[in-house]
Protein backbone atom coordinates (compact mmCIF):
# COMPACT_ATOMS: atom_id res chain seq x y z
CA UNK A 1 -9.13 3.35 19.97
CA UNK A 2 -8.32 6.79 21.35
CA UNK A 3 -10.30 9.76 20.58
CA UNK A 4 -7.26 11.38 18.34
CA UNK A 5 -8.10 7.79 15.94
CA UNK A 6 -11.63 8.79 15.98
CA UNK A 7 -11.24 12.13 14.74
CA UNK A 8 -8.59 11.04 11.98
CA UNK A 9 -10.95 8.07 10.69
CA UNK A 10 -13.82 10.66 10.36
CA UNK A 11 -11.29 13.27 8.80
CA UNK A 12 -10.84 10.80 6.32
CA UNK A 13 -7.43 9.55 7.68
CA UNK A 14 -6.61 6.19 9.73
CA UNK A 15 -3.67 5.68 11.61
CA UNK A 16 -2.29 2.16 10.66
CA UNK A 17 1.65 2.35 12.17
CA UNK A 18 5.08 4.01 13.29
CA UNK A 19 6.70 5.07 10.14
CA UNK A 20 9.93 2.76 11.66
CA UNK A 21 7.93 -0.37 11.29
CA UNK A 22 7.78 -0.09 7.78
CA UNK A 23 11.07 -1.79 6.51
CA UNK A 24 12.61 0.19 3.39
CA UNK A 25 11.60 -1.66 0.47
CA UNK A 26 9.35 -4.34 2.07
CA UNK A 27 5.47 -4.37 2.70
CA UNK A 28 3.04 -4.91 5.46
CA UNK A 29 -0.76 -5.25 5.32
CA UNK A 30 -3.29 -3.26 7.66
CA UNK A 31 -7.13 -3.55 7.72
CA UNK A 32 -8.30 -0.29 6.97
CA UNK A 33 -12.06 0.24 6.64
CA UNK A 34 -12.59 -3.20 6.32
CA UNK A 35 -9.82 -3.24 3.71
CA UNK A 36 -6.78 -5.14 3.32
CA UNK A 37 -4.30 -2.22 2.06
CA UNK A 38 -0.68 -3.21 1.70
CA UNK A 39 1.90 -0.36 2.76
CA UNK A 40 5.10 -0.07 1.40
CA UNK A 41 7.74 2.31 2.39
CA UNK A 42 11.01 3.21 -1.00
CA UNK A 43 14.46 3.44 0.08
CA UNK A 44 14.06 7.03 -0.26
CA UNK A 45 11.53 6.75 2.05
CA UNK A 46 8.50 7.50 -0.27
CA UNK A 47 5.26 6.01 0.88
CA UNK A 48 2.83 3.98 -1.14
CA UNK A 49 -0.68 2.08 -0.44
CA UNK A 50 -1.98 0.07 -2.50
CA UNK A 51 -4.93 -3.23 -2.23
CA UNK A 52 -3.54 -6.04 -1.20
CA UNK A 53 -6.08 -8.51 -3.46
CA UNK A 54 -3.81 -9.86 -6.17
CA UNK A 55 -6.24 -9.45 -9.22
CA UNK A 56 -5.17 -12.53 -11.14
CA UNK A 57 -4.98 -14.86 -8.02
CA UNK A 58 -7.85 -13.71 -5.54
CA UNK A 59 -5.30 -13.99 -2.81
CA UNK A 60 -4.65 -11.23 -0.52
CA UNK A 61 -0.85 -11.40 -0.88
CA UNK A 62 0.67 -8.25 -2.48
CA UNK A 63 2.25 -6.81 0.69
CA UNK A 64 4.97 -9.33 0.55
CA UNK A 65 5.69 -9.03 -3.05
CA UNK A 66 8.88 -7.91 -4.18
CA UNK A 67 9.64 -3.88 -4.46
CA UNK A 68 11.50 -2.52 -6.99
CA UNK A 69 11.17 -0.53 -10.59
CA UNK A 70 10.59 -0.96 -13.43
CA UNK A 71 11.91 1.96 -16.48
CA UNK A 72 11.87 3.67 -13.34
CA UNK A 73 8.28 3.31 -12.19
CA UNK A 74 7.83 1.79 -8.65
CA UNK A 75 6.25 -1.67 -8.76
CA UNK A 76 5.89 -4.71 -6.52
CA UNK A 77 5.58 -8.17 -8.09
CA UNK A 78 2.79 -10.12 -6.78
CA UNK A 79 4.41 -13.37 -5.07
CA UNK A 80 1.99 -15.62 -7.11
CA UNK A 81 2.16 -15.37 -10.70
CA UNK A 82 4.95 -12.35 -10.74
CA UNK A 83 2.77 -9.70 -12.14
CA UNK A 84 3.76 -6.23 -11.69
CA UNK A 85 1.66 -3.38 -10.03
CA UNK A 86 2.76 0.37 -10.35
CA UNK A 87 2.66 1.50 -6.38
CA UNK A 88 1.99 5.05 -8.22
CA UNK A 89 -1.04 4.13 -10.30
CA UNK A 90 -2.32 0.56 -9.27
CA UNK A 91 -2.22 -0.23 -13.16
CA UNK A 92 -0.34 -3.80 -13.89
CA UNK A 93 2.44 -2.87 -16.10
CA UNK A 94 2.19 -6.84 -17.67
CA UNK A 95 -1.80 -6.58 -18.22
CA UNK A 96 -2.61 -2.29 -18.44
CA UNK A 97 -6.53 -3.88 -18.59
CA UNK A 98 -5.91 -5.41 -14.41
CA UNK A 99 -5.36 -2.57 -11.73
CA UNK A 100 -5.86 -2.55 -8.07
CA UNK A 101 -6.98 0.23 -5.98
CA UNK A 102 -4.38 2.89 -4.31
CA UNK A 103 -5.29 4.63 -1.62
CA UNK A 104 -3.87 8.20 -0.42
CA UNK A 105 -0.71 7.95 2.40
CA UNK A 106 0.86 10.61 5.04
CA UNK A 107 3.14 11.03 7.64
CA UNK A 108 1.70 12.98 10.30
CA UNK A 109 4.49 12.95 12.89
CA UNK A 110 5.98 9.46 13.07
CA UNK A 111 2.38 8.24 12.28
CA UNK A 112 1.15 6.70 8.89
CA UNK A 113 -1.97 7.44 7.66
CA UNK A 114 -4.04 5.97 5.13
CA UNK A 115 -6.93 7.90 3.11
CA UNK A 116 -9.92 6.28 3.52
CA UNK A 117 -12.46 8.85 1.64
């Protein structure tokens, strides 16, 4: 880890990737903090991180879920059971009791960060 991670992780802010390796509309998972956050990336190239624990499974599988919307609120539908998760608020629009966790994202340069305070 470089010095520049250092300071960003103690900031509050890990580096996780190149904003090009996130595919538009598709996730990717990163251990962050000793976290499995998944990372998606909206066509118009709005980020989002979310947990990647599906709540009703226990598997840590959201990051390849399928993006999309729903009445206009991003979601991704957990590949297990189909559930979906707002990428805005974590909530489950099928079960508004079940959330997961988001977590704060940035571009700094070409770099995404996640929040991790």
């Amino acid at each position: 880890m470089t010095v520049l991670s250092e300071e960003l992780e103690q900031a509050g802010w890990t580096p996780v990737c190149s904003y090009t390796d996130l595919l538009p509309e598709r996730g990717v998972c990163a251990l962050v903090g000793g976290r499995q956050i998944a990372l998606f990336r909206a066509f118009d190239g709005t980020l989002f991180a979310i947990g990647n624990r599906d709540p009703f499974s226990g598997a840590h599988v959201l990051s390849r879920g399928i993006m999309g919307t729903r009445a206009g609120e991003p979601v991704v539908a957990s590949p297990m059971h189909k559930q979906a998760f707002s990428l805005v608020t974590g909530v489950c629009l099928d079960d508004p009791a079940t959330a997961v966790p988001t977590y704060p994202v940035r571009l700094t340069g070409e770099t995404v960060e996640v929040g991790t305070g």
